[in-house]
C-alpha atoms as a PDB file:
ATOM      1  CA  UNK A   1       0.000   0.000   0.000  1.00  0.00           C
ATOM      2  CA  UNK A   2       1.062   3.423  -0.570  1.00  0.00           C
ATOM      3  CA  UNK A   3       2.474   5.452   2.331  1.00  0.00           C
ATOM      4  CA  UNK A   4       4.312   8.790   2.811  1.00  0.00           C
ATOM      5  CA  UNK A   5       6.787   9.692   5.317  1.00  0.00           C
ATOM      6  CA  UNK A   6       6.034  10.894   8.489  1.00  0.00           C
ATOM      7  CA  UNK A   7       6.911  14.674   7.424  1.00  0.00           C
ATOM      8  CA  UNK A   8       4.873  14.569   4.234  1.00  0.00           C
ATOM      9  CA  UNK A   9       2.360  13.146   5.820  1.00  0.00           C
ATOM     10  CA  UNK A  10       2.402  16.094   8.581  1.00  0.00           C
ATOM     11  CA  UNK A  11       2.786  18.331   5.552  1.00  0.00           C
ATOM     12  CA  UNK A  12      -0.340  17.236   4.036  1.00  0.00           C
ATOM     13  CA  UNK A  13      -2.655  17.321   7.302  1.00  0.00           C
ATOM     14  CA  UNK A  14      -1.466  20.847   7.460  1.00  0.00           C
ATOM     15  CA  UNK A  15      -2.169  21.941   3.969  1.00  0.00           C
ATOM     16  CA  UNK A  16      -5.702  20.403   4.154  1.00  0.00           C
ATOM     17  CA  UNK A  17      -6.089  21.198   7.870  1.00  0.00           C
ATOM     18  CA  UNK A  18      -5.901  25.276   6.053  1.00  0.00           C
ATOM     19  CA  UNK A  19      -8.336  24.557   3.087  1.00  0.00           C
ATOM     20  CA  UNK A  20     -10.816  23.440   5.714  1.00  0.00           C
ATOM     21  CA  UNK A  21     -10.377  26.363   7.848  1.00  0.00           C
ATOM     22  CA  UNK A  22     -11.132  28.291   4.451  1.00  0.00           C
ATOM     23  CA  UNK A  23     -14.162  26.609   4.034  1.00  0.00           C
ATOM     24  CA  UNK A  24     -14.905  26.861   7.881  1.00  0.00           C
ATOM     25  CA  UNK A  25     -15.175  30.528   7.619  1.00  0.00           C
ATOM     26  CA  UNK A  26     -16.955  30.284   4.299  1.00  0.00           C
ATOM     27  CA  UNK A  27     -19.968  27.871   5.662  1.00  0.00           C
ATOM     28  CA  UNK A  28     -19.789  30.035   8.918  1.00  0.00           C
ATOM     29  CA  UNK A  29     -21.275  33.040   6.637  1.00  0.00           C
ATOM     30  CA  UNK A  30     -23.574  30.806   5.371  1.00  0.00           C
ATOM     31  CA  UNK A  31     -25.571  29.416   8.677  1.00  0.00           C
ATOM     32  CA  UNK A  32     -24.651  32.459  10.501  1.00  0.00           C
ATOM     33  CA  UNK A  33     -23.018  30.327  13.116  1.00  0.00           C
ATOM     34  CA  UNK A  34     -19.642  29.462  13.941  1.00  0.00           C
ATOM     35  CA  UNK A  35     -18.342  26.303  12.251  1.00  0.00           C
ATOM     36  CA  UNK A  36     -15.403  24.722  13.200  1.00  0.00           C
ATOM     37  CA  UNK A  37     -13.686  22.072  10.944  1.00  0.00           C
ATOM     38  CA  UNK A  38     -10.734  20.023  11.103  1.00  0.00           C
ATOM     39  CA  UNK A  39      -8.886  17.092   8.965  1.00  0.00           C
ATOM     40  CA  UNK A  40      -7.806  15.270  12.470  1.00  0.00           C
ATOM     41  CA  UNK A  41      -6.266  11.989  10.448  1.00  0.00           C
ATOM     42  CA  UNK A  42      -5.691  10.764   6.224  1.00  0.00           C
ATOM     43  CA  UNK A  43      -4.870   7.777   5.530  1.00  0.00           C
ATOM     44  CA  UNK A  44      -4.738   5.916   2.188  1.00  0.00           C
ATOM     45  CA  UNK A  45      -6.392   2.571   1.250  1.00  0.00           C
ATOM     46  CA  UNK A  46      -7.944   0.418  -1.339  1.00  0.00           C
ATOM     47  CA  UNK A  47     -11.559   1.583  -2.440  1.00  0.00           C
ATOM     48  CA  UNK A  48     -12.933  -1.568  -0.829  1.00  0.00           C
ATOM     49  CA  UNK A  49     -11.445  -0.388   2.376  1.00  0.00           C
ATOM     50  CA  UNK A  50     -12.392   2.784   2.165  1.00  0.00           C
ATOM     51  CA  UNK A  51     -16.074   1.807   1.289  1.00  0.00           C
ATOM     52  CA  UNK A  52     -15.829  -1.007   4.635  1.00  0.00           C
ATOM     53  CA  UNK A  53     -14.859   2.156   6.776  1.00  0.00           C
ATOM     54  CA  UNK A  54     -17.992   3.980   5.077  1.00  0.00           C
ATOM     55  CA  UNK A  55     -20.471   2.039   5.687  1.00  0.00           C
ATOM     56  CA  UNK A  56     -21.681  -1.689   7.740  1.00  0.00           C
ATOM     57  CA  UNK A  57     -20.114  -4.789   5.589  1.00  0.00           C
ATOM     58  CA  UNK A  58     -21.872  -4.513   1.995  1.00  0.00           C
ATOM     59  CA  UNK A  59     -23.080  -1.315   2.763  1.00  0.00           C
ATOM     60  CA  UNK A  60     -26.613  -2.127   3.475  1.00  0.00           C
ATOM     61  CA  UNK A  61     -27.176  -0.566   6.886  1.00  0.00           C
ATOM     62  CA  UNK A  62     -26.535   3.176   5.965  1.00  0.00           C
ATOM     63  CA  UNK A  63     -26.576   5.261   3.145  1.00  0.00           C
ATOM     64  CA  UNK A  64     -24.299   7.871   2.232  1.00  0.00           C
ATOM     65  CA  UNK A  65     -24.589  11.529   0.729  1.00  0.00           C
ATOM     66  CA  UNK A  66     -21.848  12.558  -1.918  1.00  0.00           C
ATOM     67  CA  UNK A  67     -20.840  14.935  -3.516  1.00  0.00           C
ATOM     68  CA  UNK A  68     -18.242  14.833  -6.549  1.00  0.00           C
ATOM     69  CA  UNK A  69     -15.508  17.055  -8.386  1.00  0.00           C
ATOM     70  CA  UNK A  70     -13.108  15.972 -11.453  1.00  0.00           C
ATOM     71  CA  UNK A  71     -10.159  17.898 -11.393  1.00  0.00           C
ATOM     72  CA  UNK A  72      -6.895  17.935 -13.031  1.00  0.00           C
ATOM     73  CA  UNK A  73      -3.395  19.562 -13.513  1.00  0.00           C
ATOM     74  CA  UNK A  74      -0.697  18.989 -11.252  1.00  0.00           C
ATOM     75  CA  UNK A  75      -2.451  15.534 -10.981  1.00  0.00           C
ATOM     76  CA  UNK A  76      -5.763  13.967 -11.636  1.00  0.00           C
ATOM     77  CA  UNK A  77      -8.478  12.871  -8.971  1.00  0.00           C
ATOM     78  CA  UNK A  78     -11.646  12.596  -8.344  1.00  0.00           C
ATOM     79  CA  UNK A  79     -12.612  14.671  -4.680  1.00  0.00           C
ATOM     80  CA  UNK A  80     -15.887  13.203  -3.173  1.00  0.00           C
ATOM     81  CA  UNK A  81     -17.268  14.717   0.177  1.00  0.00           C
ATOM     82  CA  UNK A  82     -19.393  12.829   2.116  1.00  0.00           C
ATOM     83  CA  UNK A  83     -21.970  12.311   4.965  1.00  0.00           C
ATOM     84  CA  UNK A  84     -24.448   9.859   6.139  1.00  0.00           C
ATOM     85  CA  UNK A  85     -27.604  10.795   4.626  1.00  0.00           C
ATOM     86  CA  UNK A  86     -29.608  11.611   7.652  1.00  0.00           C
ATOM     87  CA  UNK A  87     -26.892  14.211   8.130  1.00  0.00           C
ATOM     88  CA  UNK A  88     -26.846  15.816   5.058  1.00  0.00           C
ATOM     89  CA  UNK A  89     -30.284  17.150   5.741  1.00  0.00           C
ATOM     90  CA  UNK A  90     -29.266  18.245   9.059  1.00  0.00           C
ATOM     91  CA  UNK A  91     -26.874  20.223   7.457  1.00  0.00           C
ATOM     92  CA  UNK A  92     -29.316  21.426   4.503  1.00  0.00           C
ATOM     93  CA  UNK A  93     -31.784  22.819   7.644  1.00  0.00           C
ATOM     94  CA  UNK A  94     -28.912  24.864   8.794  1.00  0.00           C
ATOM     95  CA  UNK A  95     -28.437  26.307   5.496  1.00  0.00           C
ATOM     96  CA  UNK A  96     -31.898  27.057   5.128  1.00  0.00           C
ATOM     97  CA  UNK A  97     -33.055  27.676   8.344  1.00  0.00           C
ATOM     98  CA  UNK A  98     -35.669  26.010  10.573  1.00  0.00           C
ATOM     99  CA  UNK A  99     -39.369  26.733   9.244  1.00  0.00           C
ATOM    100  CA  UNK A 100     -38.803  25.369   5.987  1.00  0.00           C
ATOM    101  CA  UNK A 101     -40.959  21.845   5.934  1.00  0.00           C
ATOM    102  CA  UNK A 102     -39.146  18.478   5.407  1.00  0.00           C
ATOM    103  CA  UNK A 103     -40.805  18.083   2.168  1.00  0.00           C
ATOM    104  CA  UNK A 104     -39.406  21.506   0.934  1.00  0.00           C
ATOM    105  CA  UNK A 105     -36.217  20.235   2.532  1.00  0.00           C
ATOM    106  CA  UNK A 106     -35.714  17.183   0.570  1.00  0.00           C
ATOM    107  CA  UNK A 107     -36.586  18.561  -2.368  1.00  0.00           C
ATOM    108  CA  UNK A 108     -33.919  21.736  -1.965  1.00  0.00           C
ATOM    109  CA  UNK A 109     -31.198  18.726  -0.429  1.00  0.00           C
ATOM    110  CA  UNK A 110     -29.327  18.376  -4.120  1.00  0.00           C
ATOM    111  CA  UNK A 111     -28.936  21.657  -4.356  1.00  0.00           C
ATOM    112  CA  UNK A 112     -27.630  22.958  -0.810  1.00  0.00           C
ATOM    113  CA  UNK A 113     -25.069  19.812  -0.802  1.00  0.00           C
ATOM    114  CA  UNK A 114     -23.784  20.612  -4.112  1.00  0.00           C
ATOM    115  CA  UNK A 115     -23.066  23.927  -2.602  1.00  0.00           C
ATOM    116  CA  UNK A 116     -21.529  22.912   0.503  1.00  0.00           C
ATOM    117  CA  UNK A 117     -19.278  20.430  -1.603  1.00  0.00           C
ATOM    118  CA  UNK A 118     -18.701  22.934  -3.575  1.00  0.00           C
ATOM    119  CA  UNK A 119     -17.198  25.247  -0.742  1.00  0.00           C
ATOM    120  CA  UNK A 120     -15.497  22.090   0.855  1.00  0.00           C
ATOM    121  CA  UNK A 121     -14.162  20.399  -1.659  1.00  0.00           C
ATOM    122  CA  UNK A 122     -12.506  23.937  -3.807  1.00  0.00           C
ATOM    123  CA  UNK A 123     -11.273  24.724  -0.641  1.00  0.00           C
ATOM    124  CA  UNK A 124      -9.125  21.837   0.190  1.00  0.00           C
ATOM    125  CA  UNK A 125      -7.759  21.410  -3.551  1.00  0.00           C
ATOM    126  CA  UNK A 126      -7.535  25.684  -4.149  1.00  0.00           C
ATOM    127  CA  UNK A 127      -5.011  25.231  -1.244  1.00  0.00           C
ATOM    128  CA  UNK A 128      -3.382  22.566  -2.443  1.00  0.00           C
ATOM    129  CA  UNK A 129      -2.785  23.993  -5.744  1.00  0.00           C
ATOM    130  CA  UNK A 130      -2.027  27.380  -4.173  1.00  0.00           C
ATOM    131  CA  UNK A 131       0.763  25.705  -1.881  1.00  0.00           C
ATOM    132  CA  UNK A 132       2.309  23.921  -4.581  1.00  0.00           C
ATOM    133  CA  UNK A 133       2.291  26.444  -6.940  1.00  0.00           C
ATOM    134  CA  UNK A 134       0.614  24.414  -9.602  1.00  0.00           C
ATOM    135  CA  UNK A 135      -3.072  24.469 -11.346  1.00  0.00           C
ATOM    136  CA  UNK A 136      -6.235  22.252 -10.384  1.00  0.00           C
ATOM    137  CA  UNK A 137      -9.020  22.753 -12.325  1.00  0.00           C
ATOM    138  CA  UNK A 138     -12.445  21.031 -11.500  1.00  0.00           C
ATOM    139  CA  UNK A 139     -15.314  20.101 -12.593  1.00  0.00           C
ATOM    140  CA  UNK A 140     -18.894  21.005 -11.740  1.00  0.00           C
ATOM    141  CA  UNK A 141     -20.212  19.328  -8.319  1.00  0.00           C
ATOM    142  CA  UNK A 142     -21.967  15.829  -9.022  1.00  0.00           C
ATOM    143  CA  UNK A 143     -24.438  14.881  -6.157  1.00  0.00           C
ATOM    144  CA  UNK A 144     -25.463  10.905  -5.208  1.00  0.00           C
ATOM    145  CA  UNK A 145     -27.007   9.293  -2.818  1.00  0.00           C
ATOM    146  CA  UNK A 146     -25.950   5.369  -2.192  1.00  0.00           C
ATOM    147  CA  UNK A 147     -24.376   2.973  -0.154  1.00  0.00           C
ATOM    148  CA  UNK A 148     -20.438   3.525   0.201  1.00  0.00           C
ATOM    149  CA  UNK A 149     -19.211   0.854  -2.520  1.00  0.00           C
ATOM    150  CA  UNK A 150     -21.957   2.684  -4.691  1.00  0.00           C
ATOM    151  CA  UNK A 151     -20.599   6.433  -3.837  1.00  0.00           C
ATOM    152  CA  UNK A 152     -16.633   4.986  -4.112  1.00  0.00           C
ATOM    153  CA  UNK A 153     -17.463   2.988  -7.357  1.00  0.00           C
ATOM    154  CA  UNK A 154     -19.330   5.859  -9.347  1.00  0.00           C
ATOM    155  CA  UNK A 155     -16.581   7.148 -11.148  1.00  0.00           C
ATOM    156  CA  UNK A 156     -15.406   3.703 -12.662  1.00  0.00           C
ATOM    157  CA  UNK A 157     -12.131   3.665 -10.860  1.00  0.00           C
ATOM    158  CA  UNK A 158     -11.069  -0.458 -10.294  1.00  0.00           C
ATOM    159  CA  UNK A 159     -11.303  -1.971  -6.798  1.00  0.00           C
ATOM    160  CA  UNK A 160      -7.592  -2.293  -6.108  1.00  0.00           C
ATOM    161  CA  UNK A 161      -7.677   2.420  -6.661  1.00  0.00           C
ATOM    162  CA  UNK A 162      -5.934   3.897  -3.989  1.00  0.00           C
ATOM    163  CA  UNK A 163      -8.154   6.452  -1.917  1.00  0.00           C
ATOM    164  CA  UNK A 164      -6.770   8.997   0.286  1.00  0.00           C
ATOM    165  CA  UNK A 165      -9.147   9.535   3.089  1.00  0.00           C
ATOM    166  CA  UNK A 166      -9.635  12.909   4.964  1.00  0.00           C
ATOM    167  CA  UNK A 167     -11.458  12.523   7.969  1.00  0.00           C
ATOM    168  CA  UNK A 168     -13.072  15.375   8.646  1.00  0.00           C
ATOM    169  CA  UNK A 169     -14.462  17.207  12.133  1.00  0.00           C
ATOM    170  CA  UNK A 170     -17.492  19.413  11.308  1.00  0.00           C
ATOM    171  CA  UNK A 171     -18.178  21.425  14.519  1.00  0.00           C
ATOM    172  CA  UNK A 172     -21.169  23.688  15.174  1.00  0.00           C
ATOM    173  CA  UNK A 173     -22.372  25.228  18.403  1.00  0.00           C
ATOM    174  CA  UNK A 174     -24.829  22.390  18.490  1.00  0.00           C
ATOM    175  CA  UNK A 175     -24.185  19.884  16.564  1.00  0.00           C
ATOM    176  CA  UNK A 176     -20.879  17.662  15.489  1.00  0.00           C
ATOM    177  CA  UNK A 177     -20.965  15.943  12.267  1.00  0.00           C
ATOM    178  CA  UNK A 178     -18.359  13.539  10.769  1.00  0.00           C
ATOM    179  CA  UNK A 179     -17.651  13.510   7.520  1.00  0.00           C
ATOM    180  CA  UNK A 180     -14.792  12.250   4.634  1.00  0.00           C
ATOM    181  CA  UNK A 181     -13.463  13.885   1.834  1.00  0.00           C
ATOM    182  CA  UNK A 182     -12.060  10.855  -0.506  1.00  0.00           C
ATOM    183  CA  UNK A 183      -9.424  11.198  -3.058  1.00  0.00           C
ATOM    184  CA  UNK A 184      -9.450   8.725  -5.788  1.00  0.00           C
ATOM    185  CA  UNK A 185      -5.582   8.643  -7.237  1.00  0.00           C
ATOM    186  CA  UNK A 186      -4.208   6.194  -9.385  1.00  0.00           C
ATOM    187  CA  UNK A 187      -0.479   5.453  -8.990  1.00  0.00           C
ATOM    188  CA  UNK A 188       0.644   7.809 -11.297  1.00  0.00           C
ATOM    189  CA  UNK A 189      -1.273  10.560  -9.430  1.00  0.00           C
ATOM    190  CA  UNK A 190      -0.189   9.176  -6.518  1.00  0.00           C
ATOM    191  CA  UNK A 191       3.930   9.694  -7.112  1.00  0.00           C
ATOM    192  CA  UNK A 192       2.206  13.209  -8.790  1.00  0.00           C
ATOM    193  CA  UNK A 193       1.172  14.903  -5.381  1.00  0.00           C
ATOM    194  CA  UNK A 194       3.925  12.953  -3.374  1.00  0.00           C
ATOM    195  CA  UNK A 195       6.255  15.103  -6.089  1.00  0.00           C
ATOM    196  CA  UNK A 196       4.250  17.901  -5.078  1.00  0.00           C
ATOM    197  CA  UNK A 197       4.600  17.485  -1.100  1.00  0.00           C
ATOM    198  CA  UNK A 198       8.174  17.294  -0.798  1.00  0.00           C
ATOM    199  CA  UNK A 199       8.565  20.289  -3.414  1.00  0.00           C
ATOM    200  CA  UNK A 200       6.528  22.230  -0.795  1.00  0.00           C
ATOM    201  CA  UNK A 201       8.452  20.721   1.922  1.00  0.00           C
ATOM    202  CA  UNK A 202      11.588  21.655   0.529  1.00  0.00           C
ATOM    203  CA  UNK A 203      10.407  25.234  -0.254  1.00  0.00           C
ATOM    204  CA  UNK A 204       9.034  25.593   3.546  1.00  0.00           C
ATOM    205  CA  UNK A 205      12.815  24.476   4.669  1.00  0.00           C
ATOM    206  CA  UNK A 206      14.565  27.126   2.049  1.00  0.00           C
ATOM    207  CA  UNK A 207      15.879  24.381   0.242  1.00  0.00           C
ATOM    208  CA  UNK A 208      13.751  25.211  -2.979  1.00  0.00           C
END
């Protein structure tokens, strides 16, 4: 499996640990009410893997929210956030505020998430490319509702595809919500942002 080095593993918490502040401050605005969020651990696994830590075995017990971006440049991924479904409409009610009816609420749930993925998901790769000094562009949000394998497996990518997985904190004065951001890399994109990391590294030290 695929692993960096303590430091450029360090490095990247940091970098993301920033683009989720961004977005922090962005979603903040939005609810009008602090939010707090934090990338706490990554890791990288097989999709399988990733889809096991997702969801119950087979994925039949709880159904995930996700939202999608394509990008490309310094290397190509796919960037999916997600949330258990009954949390994405939590979050959709904060958006929207409290006397809007459930039915309304569902209906405008697409929407709102493709929004907050929006925020989240630019945020964490706009600092990435900003800190390595290299272009990412994306695509438009993509929104789907599924079990984990189903959410993981959407783009095509074969079982044995590396994901990087951001756990994410999302604080709010009354409610915490956990959510992941997944990367999907192949190994080429993988050696691609490892390139990237120690360039950044090595810049941060003066040795660049």
């Amino acid at each position: 499996m695929f692993t960096l080095s303590e430091l450029e593993n360090d490095a990247l918490v940091e970098i993301f640990n920033i683009g989720v502040g961004q977005a922090a401050a962005s979603m903040s605005a939005i609810v009008n009410e602090e939010v707090r969020m934090s990338v706490p651990s990554i890791s990288f696994m097989h999709r399988a893997a990733a889809a096991a830590l997702l969801g119950a075995p087979g994925g039949e017990h709880e159904r995930i929210c996700g939202v999608s971006q394509h990008y490309r440049g310094a290397f190509s991924t796919e960037a999916i956030l997600m949330f258990p479904e009954d949390k994405s409409l939590e979050i959709v009610r904060l958006m929207v505020g409290e006397g809007v009816p459930l039915q309304e609420l569902s209906e405008m749930e697409q929407e709102a998430m493709c929004e907050i993925g929006n925020i989240i998901l630019n945020s964490c790769v706009g600092t990435l490319a900003n800190l390595f000094q290299r272009e990412l562009q994306g695509s438009l949000p993509s929104y789907h509702v599924g079990t984990s394998d189903e959410i993981l497996t959407a783009s095509g990518s074969p079982a044995d595809t590396v994901v990087l997985m951001l756990h994410i904190d999302f604080v709010l004065e009354k409610h915490q919500i956990h959510g992941y951001v997944a990367f999907i890399l192949d190994l080429s994109a993988l050696h691609d942002m490892q390139e990237q990391i120690d360039l950044y590294i090595a810049r941060a030290m003066g040795q660049a």
